[in-house]
Protein backbone atom coordinates (compact mmCIF):
# COMPACT_ATOMS: atom_id res chain seq x y z
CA UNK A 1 58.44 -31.63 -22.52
CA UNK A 2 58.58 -28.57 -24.54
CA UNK A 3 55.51 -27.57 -26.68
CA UNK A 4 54.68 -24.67 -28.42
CA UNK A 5 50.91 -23.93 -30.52
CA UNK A 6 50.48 -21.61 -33.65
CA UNK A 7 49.25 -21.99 -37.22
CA UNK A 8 52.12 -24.44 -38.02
CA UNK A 9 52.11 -27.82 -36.74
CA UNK A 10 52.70 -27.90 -33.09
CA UNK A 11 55.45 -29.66 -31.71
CA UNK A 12 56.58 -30.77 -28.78
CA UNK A 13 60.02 -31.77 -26.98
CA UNK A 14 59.61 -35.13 -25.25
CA UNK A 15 60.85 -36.71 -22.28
CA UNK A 16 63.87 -38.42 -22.92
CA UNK A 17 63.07 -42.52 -22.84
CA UNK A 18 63.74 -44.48 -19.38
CA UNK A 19 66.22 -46.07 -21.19
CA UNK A 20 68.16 -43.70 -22.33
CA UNK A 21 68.38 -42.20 -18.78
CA UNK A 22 69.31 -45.08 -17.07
CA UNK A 23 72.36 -45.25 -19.98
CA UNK A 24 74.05 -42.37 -18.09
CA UNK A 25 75.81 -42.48 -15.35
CA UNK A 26 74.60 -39.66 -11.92
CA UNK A 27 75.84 -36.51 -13.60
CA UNK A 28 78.24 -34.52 -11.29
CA UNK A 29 77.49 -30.68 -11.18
CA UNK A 30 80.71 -28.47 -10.95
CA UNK A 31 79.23 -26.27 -8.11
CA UNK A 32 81.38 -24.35 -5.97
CA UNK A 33 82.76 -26.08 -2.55
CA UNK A 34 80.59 -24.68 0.52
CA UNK A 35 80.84 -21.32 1.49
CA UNK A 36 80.64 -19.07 3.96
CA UNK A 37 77.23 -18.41 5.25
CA UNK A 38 77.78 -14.67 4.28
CA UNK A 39 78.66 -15.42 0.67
CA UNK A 40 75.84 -15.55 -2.15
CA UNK A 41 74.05 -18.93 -1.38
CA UNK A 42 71.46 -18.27 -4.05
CA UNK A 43 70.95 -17.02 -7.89
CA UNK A 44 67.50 -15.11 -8.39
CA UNK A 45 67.13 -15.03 -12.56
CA UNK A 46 64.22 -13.18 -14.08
CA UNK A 47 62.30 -15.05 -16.87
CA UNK A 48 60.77 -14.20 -20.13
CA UNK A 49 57.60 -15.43 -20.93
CA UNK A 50 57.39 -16.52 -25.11
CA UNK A 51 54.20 -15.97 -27.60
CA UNK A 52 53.63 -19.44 -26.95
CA UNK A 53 53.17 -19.41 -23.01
CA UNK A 54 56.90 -21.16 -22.18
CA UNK A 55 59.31 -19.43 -19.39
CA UNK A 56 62.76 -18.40 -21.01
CA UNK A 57 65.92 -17.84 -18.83
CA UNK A 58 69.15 -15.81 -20.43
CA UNK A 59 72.40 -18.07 -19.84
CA UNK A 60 75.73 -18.24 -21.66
CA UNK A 61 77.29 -21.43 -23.33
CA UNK A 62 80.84 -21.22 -23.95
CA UNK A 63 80.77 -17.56 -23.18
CA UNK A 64 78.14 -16.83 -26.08
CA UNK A 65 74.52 -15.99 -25.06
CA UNK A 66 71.90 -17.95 -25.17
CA UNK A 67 68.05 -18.25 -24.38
CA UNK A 68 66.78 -21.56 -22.56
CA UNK A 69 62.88 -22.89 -22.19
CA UNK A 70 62.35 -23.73 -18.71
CA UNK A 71 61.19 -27.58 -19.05
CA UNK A 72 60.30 -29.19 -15.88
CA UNK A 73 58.85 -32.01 -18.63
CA UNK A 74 62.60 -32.93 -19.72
CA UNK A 75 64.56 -34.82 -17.24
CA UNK A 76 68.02 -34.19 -19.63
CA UNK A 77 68.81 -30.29 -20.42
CA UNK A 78 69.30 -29.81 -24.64
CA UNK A 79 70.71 -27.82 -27.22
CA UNK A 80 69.26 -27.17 -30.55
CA UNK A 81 70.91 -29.22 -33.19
CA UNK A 82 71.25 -26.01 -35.35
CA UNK A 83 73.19 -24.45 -32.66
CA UNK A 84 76.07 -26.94 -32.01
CA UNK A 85 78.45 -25.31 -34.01
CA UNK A 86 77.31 -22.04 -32.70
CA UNK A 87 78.25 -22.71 -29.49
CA UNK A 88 81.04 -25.11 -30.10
CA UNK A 89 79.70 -28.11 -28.36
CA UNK A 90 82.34 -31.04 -28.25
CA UNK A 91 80.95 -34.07 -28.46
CA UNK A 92 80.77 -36.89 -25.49
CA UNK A 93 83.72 -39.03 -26.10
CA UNK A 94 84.08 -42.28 -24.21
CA UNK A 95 87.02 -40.42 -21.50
CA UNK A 96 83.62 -38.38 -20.26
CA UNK A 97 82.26 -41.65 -19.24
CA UNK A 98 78.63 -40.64 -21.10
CA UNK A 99 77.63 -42.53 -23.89
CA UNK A 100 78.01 -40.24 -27.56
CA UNK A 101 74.43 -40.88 -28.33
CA UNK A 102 70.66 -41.51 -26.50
CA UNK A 103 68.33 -43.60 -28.28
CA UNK A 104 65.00 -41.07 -28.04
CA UNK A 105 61.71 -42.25 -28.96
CA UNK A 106 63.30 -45.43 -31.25
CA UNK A 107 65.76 -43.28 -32.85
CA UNK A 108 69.26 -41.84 -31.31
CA UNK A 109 70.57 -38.48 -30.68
CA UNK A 110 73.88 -36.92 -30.21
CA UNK A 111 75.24 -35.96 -26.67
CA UNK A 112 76.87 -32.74 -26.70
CA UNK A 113 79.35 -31.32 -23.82
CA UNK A 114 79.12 -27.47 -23.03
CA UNK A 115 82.73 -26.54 -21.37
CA UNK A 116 80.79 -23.73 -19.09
CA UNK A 117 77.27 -23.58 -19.00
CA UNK A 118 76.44 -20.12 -17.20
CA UNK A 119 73.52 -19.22 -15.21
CA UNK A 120 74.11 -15.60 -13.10
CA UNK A 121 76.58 -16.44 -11.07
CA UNK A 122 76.26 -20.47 -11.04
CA UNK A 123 78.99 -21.96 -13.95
CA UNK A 124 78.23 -25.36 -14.68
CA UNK A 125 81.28 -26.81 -16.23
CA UNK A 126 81.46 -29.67 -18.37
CA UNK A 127 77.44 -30.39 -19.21
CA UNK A 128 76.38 -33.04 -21.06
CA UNK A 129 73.27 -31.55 -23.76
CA UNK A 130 70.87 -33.81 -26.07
CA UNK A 131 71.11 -32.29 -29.41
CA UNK A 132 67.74 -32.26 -30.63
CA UNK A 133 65.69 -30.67 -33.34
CA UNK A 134 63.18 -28.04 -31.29
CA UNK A 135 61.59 -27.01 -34.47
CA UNK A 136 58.94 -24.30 -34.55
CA UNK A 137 60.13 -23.99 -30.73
CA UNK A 138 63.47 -23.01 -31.91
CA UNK A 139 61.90 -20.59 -34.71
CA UNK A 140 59.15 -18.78 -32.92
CA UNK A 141 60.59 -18.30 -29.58
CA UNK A 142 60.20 -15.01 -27.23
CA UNK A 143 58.33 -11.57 -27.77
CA UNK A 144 59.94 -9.91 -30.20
CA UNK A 145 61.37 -12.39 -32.35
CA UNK A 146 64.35 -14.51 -31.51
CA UNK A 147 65.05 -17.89 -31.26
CA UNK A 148 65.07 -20.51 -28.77
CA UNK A 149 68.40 -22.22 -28.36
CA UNK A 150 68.03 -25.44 -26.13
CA UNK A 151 66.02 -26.39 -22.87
CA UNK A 152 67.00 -26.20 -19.54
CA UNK A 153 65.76 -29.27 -17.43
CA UNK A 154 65.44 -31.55 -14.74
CA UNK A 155 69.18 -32.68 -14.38
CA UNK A 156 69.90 -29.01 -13.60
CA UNK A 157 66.86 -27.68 -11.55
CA UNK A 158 67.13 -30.81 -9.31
CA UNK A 159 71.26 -30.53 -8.11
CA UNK A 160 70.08 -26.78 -7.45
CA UNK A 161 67.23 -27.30 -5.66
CA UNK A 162 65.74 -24.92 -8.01
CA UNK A 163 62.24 -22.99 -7.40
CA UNK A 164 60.46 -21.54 -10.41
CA UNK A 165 57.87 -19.12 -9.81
CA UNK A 166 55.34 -19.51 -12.30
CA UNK A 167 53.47 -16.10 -11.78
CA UNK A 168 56.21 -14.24 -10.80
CA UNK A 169 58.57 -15.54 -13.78
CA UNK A 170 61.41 -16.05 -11.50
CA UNK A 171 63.53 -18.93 -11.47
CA UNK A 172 66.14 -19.26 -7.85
CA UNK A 173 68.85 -21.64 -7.64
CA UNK A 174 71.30 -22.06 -5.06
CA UNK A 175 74.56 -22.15 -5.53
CA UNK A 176 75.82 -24.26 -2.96
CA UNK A 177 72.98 -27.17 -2.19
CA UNK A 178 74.88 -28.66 0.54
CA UNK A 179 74.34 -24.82 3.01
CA UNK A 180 71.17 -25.80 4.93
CA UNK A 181 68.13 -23.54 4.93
CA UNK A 182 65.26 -22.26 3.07
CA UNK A 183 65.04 -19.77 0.37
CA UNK A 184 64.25 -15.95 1.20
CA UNK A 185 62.09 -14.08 -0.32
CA UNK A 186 58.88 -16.87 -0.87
CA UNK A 187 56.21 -16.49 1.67
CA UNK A 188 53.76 -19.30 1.08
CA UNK A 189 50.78 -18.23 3.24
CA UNK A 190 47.28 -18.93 1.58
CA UNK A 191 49.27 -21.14 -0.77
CA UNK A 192 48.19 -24.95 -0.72
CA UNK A 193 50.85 -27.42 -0.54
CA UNK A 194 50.83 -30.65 -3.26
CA UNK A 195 53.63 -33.24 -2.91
CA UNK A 196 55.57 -33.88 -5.97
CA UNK A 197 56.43 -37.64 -6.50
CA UNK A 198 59.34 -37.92 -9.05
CA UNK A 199 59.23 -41.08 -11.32
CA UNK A 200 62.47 -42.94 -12.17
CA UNK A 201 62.93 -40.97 -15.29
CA UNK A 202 62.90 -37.78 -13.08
CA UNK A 203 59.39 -36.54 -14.23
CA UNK A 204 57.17 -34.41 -11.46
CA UNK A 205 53.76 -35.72 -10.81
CA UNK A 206 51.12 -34.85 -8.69
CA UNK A 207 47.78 -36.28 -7.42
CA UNK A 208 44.61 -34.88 -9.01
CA UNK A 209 41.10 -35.35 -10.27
CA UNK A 210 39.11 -35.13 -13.47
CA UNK A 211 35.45 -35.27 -13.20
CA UNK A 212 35.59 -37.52 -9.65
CA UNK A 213 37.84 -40.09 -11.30
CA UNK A 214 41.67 -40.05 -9.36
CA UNK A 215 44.71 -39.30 -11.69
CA UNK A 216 47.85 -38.09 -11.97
CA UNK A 217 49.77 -34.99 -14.21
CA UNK A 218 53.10 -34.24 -14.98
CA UNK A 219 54.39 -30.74 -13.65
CA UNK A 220 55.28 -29.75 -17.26
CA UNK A 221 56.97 -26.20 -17.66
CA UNK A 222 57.53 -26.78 -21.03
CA UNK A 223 53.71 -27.60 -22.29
CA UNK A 224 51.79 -24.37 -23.57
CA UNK A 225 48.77 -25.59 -22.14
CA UNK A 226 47.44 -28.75 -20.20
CA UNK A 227 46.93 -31.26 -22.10
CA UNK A 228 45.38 -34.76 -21.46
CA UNK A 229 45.88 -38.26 -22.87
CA UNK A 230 42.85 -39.02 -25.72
CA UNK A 231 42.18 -42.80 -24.30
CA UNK A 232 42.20 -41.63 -21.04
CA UNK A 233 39.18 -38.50 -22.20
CA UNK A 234 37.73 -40.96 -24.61
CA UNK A 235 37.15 -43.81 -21.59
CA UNK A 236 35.34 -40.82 -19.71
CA UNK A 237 33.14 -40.38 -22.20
CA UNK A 238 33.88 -36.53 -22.48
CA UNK A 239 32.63 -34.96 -26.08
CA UNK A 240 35.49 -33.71 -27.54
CA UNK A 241 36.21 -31.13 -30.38
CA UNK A 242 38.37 -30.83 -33.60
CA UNK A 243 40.98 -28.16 -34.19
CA UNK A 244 43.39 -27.13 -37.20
CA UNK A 245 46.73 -28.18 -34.80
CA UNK A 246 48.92 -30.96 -34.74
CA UNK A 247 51.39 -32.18 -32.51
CA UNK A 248 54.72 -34.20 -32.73
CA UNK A 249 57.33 -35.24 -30.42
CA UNK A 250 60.99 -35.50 -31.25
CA UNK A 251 61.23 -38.50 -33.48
CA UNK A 252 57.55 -39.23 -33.40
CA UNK A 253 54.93 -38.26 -36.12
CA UNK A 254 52.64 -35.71 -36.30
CA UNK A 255 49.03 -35.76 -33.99
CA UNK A 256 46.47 -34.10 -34.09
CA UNK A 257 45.09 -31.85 -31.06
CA UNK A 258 41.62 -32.08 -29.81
CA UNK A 259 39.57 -29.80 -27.17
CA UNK A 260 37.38 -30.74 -24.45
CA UNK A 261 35.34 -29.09 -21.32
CA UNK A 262 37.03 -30.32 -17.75
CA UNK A 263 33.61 -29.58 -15.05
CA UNK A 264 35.92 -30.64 -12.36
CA UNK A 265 39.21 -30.69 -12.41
CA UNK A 266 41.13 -31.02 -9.48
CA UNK A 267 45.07 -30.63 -8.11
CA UNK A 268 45.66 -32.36 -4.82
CA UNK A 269 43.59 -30.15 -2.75
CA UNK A 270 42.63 -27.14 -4.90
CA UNK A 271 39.41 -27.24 -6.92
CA UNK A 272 39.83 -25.64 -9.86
CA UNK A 273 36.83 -23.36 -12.57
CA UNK A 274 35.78 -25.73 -15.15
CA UNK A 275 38.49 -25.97 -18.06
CA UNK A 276 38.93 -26.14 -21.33
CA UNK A 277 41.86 -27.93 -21.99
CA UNK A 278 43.87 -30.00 -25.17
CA UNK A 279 43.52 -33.63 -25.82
CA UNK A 280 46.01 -35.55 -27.63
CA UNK A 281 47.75 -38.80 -27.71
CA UNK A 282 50.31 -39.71 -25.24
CA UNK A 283 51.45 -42.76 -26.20
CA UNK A 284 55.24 -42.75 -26.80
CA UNK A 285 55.46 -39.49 -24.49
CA UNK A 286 54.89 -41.12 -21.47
CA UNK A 287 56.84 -43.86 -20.62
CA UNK A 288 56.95 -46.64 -18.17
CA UNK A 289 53.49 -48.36 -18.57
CA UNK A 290 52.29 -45.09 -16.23
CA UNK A 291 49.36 -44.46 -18.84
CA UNK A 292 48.27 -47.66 -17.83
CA UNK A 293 48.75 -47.43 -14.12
CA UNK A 294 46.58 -46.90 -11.07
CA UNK A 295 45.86 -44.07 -10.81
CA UNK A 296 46.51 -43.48 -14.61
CA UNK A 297 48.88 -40.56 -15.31
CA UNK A 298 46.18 -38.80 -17.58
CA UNK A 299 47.92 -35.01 -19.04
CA UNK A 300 50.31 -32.89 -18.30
CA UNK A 301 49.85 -29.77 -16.12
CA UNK A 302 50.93 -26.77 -18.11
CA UNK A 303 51.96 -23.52 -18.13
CA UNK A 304 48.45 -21.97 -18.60
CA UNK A 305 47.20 -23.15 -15.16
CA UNK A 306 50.64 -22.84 -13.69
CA UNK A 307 50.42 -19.17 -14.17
CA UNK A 308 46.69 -18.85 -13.47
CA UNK A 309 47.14 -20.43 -10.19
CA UNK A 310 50.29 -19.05 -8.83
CA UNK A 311 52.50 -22.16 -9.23
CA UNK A 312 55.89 -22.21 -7.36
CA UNK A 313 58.23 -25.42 -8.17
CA UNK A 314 60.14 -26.17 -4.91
CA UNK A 315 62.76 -28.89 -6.44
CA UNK A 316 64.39 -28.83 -3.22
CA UNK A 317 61.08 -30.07 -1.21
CA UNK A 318 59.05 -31.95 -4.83
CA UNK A 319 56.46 -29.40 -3.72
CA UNK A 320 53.92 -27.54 -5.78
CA UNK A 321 52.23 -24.33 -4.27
CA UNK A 322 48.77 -23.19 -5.93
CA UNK A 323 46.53 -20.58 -4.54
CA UNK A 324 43.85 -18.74 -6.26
């Protein structure tokens, strides 16, 4: 999910639905055949962090440049629909074996193919993008000005057995997944350990706590802040506070975004300062009756507290590191 705050209406890019991921086929990354053990086994990518707390990576799409949110949240990577003729994305036909369109949220969007997709070093050829609208995303993007052009997600980070250093702002890939061994350059000492669990739709979630009762949160790059689900706050009976903001998912109307006060707020192991984090309503966001589950899945984890604490993504081990 991709989420930015300001005095517009927030929106936010959604997960796409279950079933639109189980409508395509296992996507086959074009990376290189295995290598010697002396030949670059691994792309180290600085990141930009935006005014609205997302982490930006420079690529190239069809040999034109192009800026990417880091979305952990989106299990399908996406282009902005204002950008497809930018970057001359052809669409799926039927001989690419992926459907032409994804039904999102009740409504369908177009699948677009990206000849090369160009990270460093790593070319992805042949990538299938959602073309969505990222909205004030897409407007308001990085430091500076600039725009956001499309979301880099799950389908990618997990082939490359990416790690994205939160604090750091440093996303690694490795070019060829099937050279065993672990990635130089992270020493996680002091660093506690939470197990990722990835849900059919490839979503991250971890184990946690808010006030004593057990949940679970999405690992969501691509949320500003953490935000939790407003049944879930209302059945704790936490007092909760109005704001001017809104939020809206991609083919979903408008919410609006409440505050509350966390006491104790928990991930796996690591007790965290009392937070003040966003309330709104998941419904339609989260899919798969996990609202609803036991544990509930009650927020997402976002980039505020990613950053605050440390966070390394290890998509290689579904491990999240936190220290203090």
């Amino acid at each position: 999910m991709f989420a930015c705050v300001s005095n517009f209406p927030l929106r936010k890019f959604t997960a796409l639905l279950a079933a639109a991921l189980l409508a395509l086929p296992p996507i086959a990354l074009a990376l290189p055949r295995p290598a010697p053990t002396s030949a670059l086994q691994y792309e180290a990518l600085p990141l930009e962090r935006s005014r609205q707390n997302h982490l930006l990576v420079r690529a190239e799409i069809n040999g034109k440049p192009a800026l990417l949110g880091v979305d952990t949240g989106a299990p399908v990577s996406a282009i902005a629909l204002s950008r497809r003729a930018y970057y001359g994305m052809a669409p799926a036909g039927s001989r690419s074996g992926l459907p032409s369109r994804l039904s999102i949220n009740g409504a369908f969007n177009a699948v677009g193919i990206a000849h090369n997709l160009r990270l460093g070093t790593l070319n992805l050829v042949e990538e299938p993008m959602v073309l969505v609208d990222l909205g004030n995303v897409h407007r308001s993007g990085r430091k500076g000005g600039g725009e956001i052009d499309g979301i880099l997600g799950a389908d990618i980070l997990f082939p490359t057995k990416a790690i994205i250093d939160c604090q750091r702002q440093l996303l690694v890939l490795k070019i060829n997944p099937s050279v065993p061994g672990t990635v130089p350059g992270f020493d996680f000492s002091g660093f506690r350990r939470v197990p990722m669990n990835v849900s059919p739709g490839y979503n991250l979630y971890v184990n946690g706590s808010v006030n004593g009762k057990a949940a679970r949160l999405m690992v969501d790059t691509g949320a500003f802040a953490t935000l939790l689900h407003l049944n879930f706050v209302r059945r704790m009976k936490i007092p909760l506070r109005d704001t001017p903001f809104n939020s809206s998912g991609v083919n979903l109307q408008q919410r609006g975004v409440q505050l509350a006060t966390i006491s104790r707020f928990s991930v796996g192991s690591m007790d965290m300062q009392s937070n003040e984090v966003g309330v709104i309503d998941l419904e339609g966001l989260i899919h798969g009756g996990l609202l609803d589950a036991k544990p509930p899945v009650a927020g997402l984890l976002g980039s505020e507290i990613l950053r605050r604490y440390h966070g390394i993504i290890d998509f290689g081990t579904n491990s999240l590191y936190l220290k203090r």
